[in-house]
C-alpha atoms as a PDB file:
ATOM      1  CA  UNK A   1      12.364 -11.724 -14.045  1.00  0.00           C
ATOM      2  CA  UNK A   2      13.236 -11.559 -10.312  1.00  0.00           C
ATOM      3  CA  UNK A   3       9.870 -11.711  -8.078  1.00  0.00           C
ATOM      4  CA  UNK A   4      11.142 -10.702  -4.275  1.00  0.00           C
ATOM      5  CA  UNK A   5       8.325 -11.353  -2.002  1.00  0.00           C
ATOM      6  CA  UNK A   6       8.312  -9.361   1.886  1.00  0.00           C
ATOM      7  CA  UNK A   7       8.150 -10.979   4.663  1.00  0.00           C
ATOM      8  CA  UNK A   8       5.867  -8.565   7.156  1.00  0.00           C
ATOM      9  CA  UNK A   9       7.464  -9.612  10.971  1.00  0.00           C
ATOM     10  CA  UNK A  10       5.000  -8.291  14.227  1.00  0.00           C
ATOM     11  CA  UNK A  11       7.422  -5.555  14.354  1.00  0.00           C
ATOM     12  CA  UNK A  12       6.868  -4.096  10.769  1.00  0.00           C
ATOM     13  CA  UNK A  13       3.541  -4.608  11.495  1.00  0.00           C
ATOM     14  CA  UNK A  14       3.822  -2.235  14.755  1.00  0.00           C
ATOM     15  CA  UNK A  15       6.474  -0.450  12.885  1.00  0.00           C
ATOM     16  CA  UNK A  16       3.722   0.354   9.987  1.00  0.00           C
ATOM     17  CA  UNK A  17       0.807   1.382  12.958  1.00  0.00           C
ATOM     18  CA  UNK A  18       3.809   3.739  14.673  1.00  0.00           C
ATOM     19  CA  UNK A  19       3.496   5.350  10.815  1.00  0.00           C
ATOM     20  CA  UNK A  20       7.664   4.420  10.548  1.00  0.00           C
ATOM     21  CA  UNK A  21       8.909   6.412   7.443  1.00  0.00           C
ATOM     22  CA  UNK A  22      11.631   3.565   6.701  1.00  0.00           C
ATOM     23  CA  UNK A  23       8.551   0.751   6.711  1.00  0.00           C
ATOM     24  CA  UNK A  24       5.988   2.631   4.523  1.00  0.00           C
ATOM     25  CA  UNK A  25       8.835   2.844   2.013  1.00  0.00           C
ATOM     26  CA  UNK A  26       8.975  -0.753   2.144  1.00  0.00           C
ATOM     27  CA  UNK A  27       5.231  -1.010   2.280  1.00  0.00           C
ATOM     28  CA  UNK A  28       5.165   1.059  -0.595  1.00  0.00           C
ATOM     29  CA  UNK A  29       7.794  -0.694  -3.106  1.00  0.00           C
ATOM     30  CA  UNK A  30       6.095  -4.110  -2.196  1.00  0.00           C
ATOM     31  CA  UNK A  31       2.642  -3.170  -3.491  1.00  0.00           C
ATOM     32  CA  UNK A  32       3.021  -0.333  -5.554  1.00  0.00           C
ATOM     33  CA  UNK A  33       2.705  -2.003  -9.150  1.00  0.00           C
ATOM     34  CA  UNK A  34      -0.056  -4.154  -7.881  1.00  0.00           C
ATOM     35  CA  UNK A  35      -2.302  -1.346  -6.717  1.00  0.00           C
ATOM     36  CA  UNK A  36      -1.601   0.949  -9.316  1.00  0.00           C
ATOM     37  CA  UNK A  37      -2.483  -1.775 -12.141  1.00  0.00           C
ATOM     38  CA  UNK A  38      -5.668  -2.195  -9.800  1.00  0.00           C
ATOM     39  CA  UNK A  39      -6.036   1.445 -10.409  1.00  0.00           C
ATOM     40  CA  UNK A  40      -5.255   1.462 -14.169  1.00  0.00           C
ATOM     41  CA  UNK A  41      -7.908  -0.434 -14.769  1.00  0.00           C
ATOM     42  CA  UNK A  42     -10.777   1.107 -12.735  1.00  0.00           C
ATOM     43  CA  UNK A  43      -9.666   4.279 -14.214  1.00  0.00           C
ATOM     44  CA  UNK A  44     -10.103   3.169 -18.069  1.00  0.00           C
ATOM     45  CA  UNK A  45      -6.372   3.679 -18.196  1.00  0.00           C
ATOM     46  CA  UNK A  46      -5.638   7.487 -17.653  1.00  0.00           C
ATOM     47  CA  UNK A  47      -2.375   7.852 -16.121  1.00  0.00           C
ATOM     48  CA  UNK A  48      -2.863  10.754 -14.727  1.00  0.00           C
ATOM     49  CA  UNK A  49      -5.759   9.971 -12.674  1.00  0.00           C
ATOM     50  CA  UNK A  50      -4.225   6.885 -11.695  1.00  0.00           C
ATOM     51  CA  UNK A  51      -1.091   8.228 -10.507  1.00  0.00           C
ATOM     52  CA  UNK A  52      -3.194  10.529  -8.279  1.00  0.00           C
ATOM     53  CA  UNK A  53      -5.238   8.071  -6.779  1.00  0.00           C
ATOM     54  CA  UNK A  54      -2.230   5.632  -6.011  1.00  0.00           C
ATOM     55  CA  UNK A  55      -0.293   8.693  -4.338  1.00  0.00           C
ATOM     56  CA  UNK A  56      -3.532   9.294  -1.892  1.00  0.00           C
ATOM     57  CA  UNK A  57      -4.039   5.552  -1.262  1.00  0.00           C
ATOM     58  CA  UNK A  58      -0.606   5.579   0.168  1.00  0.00           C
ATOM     59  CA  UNK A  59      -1.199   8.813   2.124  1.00  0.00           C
ATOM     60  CA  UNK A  60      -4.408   7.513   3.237  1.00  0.00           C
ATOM     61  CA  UNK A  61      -2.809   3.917   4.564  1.00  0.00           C
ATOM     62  CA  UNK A  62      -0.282   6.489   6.442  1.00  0.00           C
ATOM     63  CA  UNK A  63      -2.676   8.432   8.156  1.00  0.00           C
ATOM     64  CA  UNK A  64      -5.249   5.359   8.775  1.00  0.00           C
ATOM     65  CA  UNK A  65      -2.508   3.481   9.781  1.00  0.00           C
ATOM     66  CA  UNK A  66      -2.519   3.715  13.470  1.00  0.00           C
ATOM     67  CA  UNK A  67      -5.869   1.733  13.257  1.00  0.00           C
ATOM     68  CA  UNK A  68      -4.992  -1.214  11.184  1.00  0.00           C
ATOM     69  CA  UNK A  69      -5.877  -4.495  13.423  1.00  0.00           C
ATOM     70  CA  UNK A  70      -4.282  -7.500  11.220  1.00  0.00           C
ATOM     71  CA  UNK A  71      -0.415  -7.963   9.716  1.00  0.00           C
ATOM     72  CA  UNK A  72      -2.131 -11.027   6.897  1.00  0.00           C
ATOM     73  CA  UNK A  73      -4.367  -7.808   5.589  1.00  0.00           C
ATOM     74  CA  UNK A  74      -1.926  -5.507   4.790  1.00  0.00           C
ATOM     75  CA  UNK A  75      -2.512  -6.415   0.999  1.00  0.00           C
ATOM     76  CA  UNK A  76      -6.541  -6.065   1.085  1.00  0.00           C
ATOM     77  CA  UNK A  77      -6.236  -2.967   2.967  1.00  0.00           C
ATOM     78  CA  UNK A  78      -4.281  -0.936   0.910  1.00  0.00           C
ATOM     79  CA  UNK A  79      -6.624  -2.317  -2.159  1.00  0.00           C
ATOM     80  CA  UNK A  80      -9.573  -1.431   0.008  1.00  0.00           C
ATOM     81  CA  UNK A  81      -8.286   2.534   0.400  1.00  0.00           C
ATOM     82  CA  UNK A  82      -7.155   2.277  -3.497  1.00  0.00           C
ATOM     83  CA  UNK A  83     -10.877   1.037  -4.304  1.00  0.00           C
END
């Protein structure tokens, strides 16, 4: 198994607030499995539901994104909207 871990720089971090297209992908393939396993779980394991829910947490973290305050949180906040 091969584990690659981001690094989130100042300017991904404005680059994520400016809502870049490019950087939510990357935003997205770092912490999709995570969130949607978080998800799996709260949803008693339908699929369906889950899949829904991790598609609006990620459209949620776009549009709230603009008013995110700390790069070290990215990981809590997208939980946060997931939760």
């Amino acid at each position: 198994m091969i584990i690659i871990i981001m690094i989130w720089t100042e300017k991904d971090f404005h680059k994520i607030k400016a809502r870049d297209p490019e950087v939510f992908s990357k935003l997205y393939k770092e912490y999709k499995t995570n969130i949607y396993n978080y998800i799996i779980i709260k949803v008693n394991g339908n699929k369906d539901i889950a899949d829904d829910i991790l598609s609006d947490t990620f459209h949620s973290a776009f549009i709230s994104a603009p008013k995110l305050k700390n790069i070290n949180k990215l990981s809590s906040w997208l939980f946060q909207i997931a939760n």
